[in-house]
N, C-alpha and C. Protein backbone atom coordinates (compact mmCIF):
# COMPACT_ATOMS: atom_id res chain seq x y z
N UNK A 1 -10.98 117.23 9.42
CA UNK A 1 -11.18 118.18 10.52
C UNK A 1 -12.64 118.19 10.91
N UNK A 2 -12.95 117.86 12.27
CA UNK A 2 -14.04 118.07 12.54
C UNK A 2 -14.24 119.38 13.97
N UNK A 3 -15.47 119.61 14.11
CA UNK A 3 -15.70 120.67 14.82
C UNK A 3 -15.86 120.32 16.23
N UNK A 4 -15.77 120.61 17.43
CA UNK A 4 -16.03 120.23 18.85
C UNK A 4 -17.30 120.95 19.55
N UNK A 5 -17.91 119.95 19.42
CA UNK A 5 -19.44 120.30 19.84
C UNK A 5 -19.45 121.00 20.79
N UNK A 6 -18.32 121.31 22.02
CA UNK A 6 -18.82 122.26 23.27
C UNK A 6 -18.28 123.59 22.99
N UNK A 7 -17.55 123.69 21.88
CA UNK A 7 -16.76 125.14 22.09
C UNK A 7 -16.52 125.75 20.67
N UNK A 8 -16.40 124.48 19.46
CA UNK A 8 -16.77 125.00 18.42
C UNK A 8 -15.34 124.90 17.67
N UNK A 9 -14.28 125.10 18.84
CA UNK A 9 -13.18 125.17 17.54
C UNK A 9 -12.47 123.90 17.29
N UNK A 10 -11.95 124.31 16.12
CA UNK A 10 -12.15 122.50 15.21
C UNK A 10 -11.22 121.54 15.78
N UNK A 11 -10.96 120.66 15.13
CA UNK A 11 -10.64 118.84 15.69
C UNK A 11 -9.98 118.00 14.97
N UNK A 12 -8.92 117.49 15.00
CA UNK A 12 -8.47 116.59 13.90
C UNK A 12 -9.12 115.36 13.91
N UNK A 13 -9.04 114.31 13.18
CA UNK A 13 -9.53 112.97 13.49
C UNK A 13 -7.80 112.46 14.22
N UNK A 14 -8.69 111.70 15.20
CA UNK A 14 -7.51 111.11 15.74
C UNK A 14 -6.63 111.51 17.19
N UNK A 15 -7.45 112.99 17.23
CA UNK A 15 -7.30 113.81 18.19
C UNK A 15 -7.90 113.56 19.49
N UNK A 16 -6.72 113.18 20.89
CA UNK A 16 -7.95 112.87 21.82
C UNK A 16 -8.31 114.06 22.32
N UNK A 17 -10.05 113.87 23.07
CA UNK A 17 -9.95 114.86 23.57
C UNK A 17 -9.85 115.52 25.20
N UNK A 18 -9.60 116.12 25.59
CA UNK A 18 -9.58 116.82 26.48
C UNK A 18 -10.39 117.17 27.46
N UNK A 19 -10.67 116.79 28.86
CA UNK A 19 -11.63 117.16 29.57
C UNK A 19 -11.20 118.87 30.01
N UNK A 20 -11.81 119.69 30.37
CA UNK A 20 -12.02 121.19 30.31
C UNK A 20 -12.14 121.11 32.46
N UNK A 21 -11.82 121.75 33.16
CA UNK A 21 -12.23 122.03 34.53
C UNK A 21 -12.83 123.10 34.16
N UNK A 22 -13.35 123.94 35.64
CA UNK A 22 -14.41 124.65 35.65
C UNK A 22 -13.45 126.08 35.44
N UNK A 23 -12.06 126.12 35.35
CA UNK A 23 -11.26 127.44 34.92
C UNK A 23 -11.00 127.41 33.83
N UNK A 24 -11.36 125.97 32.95
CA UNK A 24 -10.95 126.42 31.52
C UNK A 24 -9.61 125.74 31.23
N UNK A 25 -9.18 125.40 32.15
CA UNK A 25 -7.47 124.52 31.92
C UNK A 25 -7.82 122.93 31.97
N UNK A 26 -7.08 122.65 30.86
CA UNK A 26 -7.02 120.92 30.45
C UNK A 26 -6.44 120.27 31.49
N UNK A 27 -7.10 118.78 31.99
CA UNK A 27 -7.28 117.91 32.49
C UNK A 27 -5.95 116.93 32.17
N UNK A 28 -4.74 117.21 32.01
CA UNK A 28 -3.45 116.36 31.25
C UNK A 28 -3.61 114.64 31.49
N UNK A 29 -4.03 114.07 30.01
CA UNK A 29 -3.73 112.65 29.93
C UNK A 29 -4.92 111.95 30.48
N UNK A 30 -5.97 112.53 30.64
CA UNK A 30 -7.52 111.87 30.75
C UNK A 30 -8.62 112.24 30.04
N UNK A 31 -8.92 110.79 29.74
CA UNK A 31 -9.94 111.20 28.74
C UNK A 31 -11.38 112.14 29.66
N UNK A 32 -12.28 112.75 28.70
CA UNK A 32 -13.47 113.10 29.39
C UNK A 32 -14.30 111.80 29.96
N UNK A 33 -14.93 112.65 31.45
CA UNK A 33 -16.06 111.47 32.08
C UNK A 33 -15.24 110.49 32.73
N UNK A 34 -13.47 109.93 32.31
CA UNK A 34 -12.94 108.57 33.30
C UNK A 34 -12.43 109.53 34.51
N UNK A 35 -12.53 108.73 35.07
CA UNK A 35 -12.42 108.78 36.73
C UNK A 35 -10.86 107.94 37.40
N UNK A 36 -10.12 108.44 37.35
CA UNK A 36 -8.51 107.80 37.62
C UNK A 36 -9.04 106.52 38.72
N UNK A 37 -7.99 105.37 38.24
CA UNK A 37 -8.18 104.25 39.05
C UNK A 37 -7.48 104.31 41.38
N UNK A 38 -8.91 103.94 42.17
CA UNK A 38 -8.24 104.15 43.44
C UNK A 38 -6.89 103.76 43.51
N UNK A 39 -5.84 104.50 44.04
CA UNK A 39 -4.56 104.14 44.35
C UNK A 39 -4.54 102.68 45.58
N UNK A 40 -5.36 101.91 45.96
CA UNK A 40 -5.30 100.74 46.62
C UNK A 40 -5.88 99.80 45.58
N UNK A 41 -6.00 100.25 44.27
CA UNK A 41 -6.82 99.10 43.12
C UNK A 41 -5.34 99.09 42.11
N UNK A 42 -5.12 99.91 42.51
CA UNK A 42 -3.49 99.78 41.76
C UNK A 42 -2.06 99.15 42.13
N UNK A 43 -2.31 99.24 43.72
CA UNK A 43 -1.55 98.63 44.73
C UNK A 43 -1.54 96.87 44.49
N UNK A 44 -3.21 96.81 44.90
CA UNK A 44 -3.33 95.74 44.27
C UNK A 44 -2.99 94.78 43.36
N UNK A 45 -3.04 95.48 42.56
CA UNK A 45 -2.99 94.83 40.98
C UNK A 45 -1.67 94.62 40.87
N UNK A 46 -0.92 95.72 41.68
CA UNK A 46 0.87 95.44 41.01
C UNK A 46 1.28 94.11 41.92
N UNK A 47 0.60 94.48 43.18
CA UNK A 47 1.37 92.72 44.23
C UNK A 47 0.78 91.94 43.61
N UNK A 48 -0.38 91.67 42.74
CA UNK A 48 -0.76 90.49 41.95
C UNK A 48 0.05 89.69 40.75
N UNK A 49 0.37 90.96 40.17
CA UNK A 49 1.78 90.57 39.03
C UNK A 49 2.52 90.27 39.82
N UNK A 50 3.14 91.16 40.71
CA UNK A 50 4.72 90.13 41.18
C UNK A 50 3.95 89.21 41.65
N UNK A 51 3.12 88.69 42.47
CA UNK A 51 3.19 86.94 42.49
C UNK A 51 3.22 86.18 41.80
N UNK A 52 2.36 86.50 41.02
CA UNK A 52 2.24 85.59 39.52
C UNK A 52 3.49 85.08 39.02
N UNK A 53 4.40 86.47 38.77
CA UNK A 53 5.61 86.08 38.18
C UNK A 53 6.52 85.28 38.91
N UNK A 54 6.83 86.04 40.35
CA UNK A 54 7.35 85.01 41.15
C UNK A 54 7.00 83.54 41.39
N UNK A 55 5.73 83.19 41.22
CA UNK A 55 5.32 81.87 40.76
C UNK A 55 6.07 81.35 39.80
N UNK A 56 5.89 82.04 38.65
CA UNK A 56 6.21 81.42 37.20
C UNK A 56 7.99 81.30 37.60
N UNK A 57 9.07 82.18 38.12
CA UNK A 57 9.93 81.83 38.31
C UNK A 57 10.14 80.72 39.12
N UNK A 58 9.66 80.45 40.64
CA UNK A 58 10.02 79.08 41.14
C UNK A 58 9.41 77.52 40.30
N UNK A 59 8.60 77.98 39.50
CA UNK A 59 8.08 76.20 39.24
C UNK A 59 9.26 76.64 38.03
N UNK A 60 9.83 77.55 37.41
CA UNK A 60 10.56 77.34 36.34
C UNK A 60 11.92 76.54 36.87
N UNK A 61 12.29 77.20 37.80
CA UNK A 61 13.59 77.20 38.61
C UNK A 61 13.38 75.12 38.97
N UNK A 62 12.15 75.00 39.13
CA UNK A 62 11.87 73.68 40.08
C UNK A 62 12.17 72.71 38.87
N UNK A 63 11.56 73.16 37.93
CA UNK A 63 11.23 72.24 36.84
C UNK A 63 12.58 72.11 36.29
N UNK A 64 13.73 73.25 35.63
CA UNK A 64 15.32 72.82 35.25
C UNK A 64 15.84 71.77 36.21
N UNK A 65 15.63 72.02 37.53
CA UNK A 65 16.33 71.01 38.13
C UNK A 65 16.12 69.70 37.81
N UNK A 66 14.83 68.89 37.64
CA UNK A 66 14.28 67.98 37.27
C UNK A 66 14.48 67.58 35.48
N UNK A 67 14.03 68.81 34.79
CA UNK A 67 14.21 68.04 33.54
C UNK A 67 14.35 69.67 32.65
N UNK A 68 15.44 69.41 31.66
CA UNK A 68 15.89 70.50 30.71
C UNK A 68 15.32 69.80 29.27
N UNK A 69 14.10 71.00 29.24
CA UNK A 69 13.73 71.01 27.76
C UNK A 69 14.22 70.62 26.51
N UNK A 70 15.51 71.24 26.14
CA UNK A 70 15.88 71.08 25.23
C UNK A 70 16.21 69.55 24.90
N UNK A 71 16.54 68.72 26.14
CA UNK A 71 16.85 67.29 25.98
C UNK A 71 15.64 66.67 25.33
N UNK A 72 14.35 66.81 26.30
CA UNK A 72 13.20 66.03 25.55
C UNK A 72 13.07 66.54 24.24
N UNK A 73 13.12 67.32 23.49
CA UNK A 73 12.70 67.98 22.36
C UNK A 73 13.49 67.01 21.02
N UNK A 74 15.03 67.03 21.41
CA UNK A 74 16.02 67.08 20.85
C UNK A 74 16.61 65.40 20.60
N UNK A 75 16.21 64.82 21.95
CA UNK A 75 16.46 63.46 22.26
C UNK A 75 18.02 62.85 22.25
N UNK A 76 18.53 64.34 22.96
CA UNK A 76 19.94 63.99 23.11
C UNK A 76 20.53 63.18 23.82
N UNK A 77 21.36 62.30 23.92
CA UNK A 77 22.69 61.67 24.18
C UNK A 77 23.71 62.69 25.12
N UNK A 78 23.64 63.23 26.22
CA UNK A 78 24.42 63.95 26.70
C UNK A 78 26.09 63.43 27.75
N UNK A 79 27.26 63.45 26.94
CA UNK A 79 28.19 63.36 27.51
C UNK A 79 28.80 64.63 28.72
N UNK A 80 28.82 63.77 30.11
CA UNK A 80 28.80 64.27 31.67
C UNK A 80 30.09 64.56 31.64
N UNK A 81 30.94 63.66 31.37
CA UNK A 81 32.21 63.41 31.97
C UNK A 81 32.92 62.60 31.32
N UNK A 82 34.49 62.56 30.70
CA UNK A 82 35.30 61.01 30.75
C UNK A 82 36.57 61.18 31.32
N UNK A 83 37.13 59.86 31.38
CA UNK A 83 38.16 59.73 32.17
C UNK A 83 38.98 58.53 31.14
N UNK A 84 40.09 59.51 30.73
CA UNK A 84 41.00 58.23 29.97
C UNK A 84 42.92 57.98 30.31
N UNK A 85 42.80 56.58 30.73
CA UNK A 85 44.06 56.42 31.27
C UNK A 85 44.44 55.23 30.62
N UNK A 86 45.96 55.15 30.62
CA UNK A 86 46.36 53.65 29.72
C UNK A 86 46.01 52.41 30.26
N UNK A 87 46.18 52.89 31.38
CA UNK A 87 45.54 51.70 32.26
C UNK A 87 44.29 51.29 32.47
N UNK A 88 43.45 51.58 32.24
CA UNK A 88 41.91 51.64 32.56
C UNK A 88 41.09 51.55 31.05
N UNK A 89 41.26 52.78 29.99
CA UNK A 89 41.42 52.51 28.54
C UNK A 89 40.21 54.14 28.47
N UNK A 90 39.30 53.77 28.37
CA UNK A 90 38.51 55.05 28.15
C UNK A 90 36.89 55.09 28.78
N UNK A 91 36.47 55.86 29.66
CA UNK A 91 35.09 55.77 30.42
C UNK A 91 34.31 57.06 30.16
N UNK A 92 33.11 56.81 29.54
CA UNK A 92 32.55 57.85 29.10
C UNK A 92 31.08 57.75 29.81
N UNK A 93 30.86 58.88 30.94
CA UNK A 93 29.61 58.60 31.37
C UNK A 93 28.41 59.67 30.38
N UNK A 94 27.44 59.17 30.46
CA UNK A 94 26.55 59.80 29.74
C UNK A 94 24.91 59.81 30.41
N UNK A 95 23.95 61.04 29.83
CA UNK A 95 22.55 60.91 30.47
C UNK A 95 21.99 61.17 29.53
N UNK A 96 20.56 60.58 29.36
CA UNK A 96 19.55 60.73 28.11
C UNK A 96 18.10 61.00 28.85
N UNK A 97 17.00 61.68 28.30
CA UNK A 97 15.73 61.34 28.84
C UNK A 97 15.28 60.40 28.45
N UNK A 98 14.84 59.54 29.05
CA UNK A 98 14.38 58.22 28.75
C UNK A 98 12.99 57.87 28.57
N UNK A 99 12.03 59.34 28.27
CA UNK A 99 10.57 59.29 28.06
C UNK A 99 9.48 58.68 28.79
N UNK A 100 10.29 58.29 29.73
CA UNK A 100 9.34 57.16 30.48
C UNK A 100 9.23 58.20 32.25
N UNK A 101 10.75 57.63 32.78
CA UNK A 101 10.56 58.21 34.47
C UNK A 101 11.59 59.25 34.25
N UNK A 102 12.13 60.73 33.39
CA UNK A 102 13.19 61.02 34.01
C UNK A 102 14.52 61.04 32.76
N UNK A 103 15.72 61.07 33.77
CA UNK A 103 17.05 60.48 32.76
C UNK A 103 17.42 59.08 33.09
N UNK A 104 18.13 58.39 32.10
CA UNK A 104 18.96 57.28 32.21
C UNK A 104 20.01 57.50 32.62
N UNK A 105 21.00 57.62 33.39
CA UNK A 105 22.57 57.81 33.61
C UNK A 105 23.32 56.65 34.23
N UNK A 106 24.41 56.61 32.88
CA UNK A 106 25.15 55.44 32.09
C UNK A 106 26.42 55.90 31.84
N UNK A 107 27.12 54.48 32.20
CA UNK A 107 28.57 54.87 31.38
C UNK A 107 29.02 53.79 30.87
N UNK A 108 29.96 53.84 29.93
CA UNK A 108 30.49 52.80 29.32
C UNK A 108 32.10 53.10 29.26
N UNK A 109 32.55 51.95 29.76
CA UNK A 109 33.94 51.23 29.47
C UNK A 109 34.39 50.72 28.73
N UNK A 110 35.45 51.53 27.71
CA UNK A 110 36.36 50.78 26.76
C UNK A 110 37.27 50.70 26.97
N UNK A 111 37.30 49.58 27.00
CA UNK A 111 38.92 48.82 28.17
C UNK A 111 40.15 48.38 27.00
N UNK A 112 41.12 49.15 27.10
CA UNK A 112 42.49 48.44 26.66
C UNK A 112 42.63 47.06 26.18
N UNK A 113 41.39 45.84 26.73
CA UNK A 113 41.65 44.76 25.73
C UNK A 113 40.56 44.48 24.93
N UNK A 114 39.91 45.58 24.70
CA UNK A 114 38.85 45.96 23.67
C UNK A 114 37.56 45.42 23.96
N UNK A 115 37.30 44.68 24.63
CA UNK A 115 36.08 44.66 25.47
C UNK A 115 35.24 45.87 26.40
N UNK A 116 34.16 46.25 25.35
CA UNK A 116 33.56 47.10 26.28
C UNK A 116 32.34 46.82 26.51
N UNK A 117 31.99 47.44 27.80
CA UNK A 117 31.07 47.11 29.12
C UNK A 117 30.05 48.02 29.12
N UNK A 118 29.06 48.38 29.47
CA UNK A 118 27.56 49.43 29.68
C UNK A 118 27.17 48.71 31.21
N UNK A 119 27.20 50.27 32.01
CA UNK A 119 26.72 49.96 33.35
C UNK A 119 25.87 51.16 33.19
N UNK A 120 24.27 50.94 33.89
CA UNK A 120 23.37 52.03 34.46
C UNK A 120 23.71 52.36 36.04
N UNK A 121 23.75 53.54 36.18
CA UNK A 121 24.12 54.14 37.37
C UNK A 121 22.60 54.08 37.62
N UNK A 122 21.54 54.78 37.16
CA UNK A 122 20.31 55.20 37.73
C UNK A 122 19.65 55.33 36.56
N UNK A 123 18.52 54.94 36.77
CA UNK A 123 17.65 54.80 35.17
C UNK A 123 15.95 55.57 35.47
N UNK A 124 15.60 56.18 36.71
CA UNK A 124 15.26 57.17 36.89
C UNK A 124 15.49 58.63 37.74
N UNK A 125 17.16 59.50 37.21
CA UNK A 125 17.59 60.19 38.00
C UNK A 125 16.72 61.38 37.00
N UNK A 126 17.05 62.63 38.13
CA UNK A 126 16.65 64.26 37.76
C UNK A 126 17.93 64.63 36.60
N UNK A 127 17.81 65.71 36.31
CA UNK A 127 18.73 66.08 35.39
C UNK A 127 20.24 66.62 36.38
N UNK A 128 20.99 66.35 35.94
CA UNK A 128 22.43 66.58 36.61
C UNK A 128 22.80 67.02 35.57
N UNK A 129 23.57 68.55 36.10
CA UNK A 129 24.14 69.39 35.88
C UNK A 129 25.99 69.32 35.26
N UNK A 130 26.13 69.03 36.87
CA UNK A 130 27.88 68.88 37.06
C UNK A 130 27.95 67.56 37.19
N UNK A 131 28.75 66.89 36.50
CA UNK A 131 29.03 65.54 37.07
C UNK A 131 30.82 65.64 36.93
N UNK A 132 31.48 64.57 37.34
CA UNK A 132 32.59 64.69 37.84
C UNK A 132 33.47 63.09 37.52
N UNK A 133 33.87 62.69 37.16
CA UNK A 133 34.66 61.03 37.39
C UNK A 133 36.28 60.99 37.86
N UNK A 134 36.41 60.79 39.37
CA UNK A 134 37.95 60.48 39.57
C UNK A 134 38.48 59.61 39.80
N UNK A 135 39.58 59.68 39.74
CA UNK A 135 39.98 57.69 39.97
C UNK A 135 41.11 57.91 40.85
N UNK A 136 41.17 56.79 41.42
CA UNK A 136 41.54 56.61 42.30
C UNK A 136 42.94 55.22 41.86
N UNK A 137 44.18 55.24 41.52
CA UNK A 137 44.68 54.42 41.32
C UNK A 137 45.43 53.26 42.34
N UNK A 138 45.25 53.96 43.94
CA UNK A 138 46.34 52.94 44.08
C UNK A 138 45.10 51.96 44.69
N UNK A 139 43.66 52.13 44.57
CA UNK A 139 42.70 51.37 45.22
C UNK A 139 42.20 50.56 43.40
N UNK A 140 42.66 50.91 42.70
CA UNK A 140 41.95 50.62 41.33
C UNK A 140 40.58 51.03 41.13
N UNK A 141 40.21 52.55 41.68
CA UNK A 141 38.62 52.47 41.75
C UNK A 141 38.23 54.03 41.35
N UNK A 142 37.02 54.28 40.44
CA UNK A 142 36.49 54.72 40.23
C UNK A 142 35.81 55.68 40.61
N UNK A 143 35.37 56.96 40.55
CA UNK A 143 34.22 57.35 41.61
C UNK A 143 33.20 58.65 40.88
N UNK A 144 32.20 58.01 40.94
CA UNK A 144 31.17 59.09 39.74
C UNK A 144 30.13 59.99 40.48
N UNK A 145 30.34 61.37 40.34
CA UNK A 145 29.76 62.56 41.07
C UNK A 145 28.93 63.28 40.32
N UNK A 146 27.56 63.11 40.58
CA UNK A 146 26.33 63.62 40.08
C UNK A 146 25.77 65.31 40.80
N UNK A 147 25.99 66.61 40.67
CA UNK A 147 25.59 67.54 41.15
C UNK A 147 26.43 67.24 43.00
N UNK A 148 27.32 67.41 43.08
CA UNK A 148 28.55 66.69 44.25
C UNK A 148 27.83 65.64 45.31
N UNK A 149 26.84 64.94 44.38
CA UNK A 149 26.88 63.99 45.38
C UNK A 149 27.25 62.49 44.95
N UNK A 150 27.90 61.58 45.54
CA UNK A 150 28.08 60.28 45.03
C UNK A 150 27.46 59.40 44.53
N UNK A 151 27.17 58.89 43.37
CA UNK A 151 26.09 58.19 42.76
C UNK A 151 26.67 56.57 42.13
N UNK A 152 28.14 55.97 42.35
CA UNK A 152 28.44 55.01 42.24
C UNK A 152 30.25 54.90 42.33
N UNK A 153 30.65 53.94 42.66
CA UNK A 153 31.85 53.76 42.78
C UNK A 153 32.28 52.66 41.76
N UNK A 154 33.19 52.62 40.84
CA UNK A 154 33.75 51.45 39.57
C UNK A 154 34.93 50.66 40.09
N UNK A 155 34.98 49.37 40.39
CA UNK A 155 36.66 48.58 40.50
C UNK A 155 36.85 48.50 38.90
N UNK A 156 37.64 49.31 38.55
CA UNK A 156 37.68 48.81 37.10
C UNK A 156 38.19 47.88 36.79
N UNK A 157 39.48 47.15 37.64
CA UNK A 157 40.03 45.57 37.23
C UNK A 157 39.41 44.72 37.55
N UNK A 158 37.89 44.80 38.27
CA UNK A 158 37.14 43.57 38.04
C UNK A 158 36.11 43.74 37.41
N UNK A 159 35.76 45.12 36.85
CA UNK A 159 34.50 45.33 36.08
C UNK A 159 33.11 45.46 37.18
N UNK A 160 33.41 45.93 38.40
CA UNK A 160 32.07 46.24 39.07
C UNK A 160 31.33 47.20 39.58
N UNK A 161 30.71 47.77 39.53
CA UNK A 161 30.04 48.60 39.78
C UNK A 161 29.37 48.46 41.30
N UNK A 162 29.48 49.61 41.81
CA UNK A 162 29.23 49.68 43.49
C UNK A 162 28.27 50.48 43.60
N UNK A 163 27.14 50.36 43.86
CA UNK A 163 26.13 52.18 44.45
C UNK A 163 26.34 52.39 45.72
N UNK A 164 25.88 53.68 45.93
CA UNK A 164 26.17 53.90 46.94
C UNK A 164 25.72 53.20 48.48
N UNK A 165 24.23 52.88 47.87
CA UNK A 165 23.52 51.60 49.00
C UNK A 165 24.44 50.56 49.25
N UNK A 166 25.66 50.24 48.94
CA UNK A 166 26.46 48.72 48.70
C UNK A 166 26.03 47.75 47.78
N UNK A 167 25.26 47.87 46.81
CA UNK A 167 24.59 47.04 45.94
C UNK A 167 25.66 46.99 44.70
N UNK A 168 26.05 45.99 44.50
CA UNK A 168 27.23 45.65 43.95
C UNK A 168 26.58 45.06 42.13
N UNK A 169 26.78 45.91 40.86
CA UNK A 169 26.38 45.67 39.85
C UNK A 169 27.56 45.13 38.55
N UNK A 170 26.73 44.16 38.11
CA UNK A 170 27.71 44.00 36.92
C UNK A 170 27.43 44.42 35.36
N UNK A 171 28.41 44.97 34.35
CA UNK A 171 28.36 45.34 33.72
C UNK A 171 27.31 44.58 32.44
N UNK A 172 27.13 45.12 31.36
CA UNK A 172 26.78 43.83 30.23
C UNK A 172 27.29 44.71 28.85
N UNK A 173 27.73 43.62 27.86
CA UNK A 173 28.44 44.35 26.82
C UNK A 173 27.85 45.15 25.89
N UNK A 174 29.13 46.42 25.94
CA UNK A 174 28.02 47.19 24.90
C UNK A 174 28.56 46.71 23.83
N UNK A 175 27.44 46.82 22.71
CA UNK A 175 27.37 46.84 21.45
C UNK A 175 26.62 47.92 20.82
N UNK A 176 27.51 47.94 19.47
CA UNK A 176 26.84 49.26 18.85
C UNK A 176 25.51 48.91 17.80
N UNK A 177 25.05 49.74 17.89
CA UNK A 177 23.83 49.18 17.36
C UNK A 177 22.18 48.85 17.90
N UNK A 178 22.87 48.77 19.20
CA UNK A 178 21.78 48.34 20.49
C UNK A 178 22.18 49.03 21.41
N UNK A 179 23.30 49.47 21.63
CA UNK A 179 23.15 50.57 23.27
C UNK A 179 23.21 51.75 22.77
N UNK A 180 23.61 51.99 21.71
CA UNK A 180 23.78 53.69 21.54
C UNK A 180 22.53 54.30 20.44
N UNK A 181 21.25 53.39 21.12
CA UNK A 181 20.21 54.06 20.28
C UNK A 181 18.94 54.08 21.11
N UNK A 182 17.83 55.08 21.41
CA UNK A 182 17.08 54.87 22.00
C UNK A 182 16.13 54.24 21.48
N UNK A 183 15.42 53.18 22.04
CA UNK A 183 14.71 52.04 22.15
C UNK A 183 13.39 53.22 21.30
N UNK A 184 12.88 53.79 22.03
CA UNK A 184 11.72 54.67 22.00
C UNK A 184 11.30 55.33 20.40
N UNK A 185 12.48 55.80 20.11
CA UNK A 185 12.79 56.78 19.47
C UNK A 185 13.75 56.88 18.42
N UNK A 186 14.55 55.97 18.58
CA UNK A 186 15.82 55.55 17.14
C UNK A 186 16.96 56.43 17.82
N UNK A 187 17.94 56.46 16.63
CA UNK A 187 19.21 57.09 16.69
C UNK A 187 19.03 58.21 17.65
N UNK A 188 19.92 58.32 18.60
CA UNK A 188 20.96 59.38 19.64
C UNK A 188 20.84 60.78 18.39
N UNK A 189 20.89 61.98 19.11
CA UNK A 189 21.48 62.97 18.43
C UNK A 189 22.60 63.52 19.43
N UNK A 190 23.85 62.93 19.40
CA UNK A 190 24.74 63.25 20.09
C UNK A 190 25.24 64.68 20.56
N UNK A 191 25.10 65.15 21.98
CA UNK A 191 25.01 66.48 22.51
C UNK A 191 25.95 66.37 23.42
N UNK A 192 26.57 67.93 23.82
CA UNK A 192 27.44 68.56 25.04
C UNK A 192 26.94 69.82 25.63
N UNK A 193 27.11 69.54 26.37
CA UNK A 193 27.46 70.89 27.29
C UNK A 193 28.46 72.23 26.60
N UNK A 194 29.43 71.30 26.24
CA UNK A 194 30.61 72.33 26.41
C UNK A 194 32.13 71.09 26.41
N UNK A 195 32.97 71.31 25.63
CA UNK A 195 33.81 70.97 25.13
C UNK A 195 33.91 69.89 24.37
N UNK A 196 34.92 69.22 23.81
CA UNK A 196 35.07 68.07 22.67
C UNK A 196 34.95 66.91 23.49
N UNK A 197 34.62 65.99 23.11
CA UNK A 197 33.72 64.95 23.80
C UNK A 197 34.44 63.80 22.90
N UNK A 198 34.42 62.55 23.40
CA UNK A 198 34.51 61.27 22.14
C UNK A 198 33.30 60.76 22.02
N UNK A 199 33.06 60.45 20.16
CA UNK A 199 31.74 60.18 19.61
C UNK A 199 31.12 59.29 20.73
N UNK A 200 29.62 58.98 20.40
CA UNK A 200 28.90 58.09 20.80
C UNK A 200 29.18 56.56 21.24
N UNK A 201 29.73 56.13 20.01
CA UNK A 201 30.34 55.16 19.88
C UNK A 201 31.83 54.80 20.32
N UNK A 202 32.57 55.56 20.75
CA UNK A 202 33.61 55.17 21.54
C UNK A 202 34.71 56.17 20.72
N UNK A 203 35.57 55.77 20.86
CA UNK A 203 37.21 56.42 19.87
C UNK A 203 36.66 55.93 18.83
């Protein structure tokens, strides 16, 4: 307990104190001698935070579209989409960050006479979200949907790959061992979104 030098009666430690007006009634929630901040320095200051933040939300917002953290960190293998029919056998598209420009986005064909194929759709795309694969049987064809837009068309009975420019690609065989590992970095840590997926490696 200490004593208060202007009036005498005593003081706890810890106690703030109180500015006094000229009637003798306390000053509520200011210290002695501060001077409350101008209400246009406060105005101020608050439209300064919301920009800031609103900043920090659009480059956040900008940046998911382009590239999701957790992939670079994690160095996942992310299965988009598959499509399995007796006829066709099993197509599993997939996207990875590829450390370099971006994602890789890839799919591979395991075809009913056990020959399977690795085609790159785009080997510096943004991160895609939704992707989509429908087929089309009475044309024998393929069709792969990146965030709803078209990013390649498959003849699967001749093994070709179409982009959307008309640039007509051919497959090359996958093997395990060499496609299902990143060059960079070693072994896939195989990831989803959301539901049961077939391994890395095929069935």
């Amino acid at each position: 307990m200490i004593l208060s030098p202007d009036s005498g009666a005593p003081r706890y430690w810890g106690q703030r104190p109180r500015c006094q007006s000229s009637e003798g009634k306390e000053m509520k929630l200011k210290l002695c001698g501060a001077d409350p901040l101008p209400k246009s320095v406060k105005i101020r200051r608050t439209a300064r935070m919301i920009t800031v933040v609103s900043m920090l939300c659009i480059v956040s917002v900008v940046t998911c579209k382009l590239v999701w953290l957790p992939d670079v960190i994690f160095n996942r293998l992310i299965t988009l989409d598959d499509c399995r029919r007796p006829d066709i056998g099993l197509i599993v598209l997939q996207e990875y960050w590829n450390h370099s420009d971006f994602y890789t986005v890839r799919f591979i064909h395991f075809r009913p006479d056990g020959m399977n194929m690795l085609y790159i759709l785009d080997g510096d795309s943004p991160k895609i979200w939704f992707a989509k694969i429908k087929a089309w049987p009475l044309v024998r064809e393929l069709t792969f949907h990146g965030d709803g837009k078209l990013i390649g068309t498959y003849q699967w009975d001749v093994g070709r790959l179409v982009m959307p420019n008309g640039v007509a690609i051919q497959g090359t065989p996958f093997l395990r061992g060499r496609d299902d590992i990143n060059p960079v970095t070693g072994p896939f840590r195989p990831g989803s979104f959301g539901g049961n997926r077939p391994p890395v490696g095929g069935p």
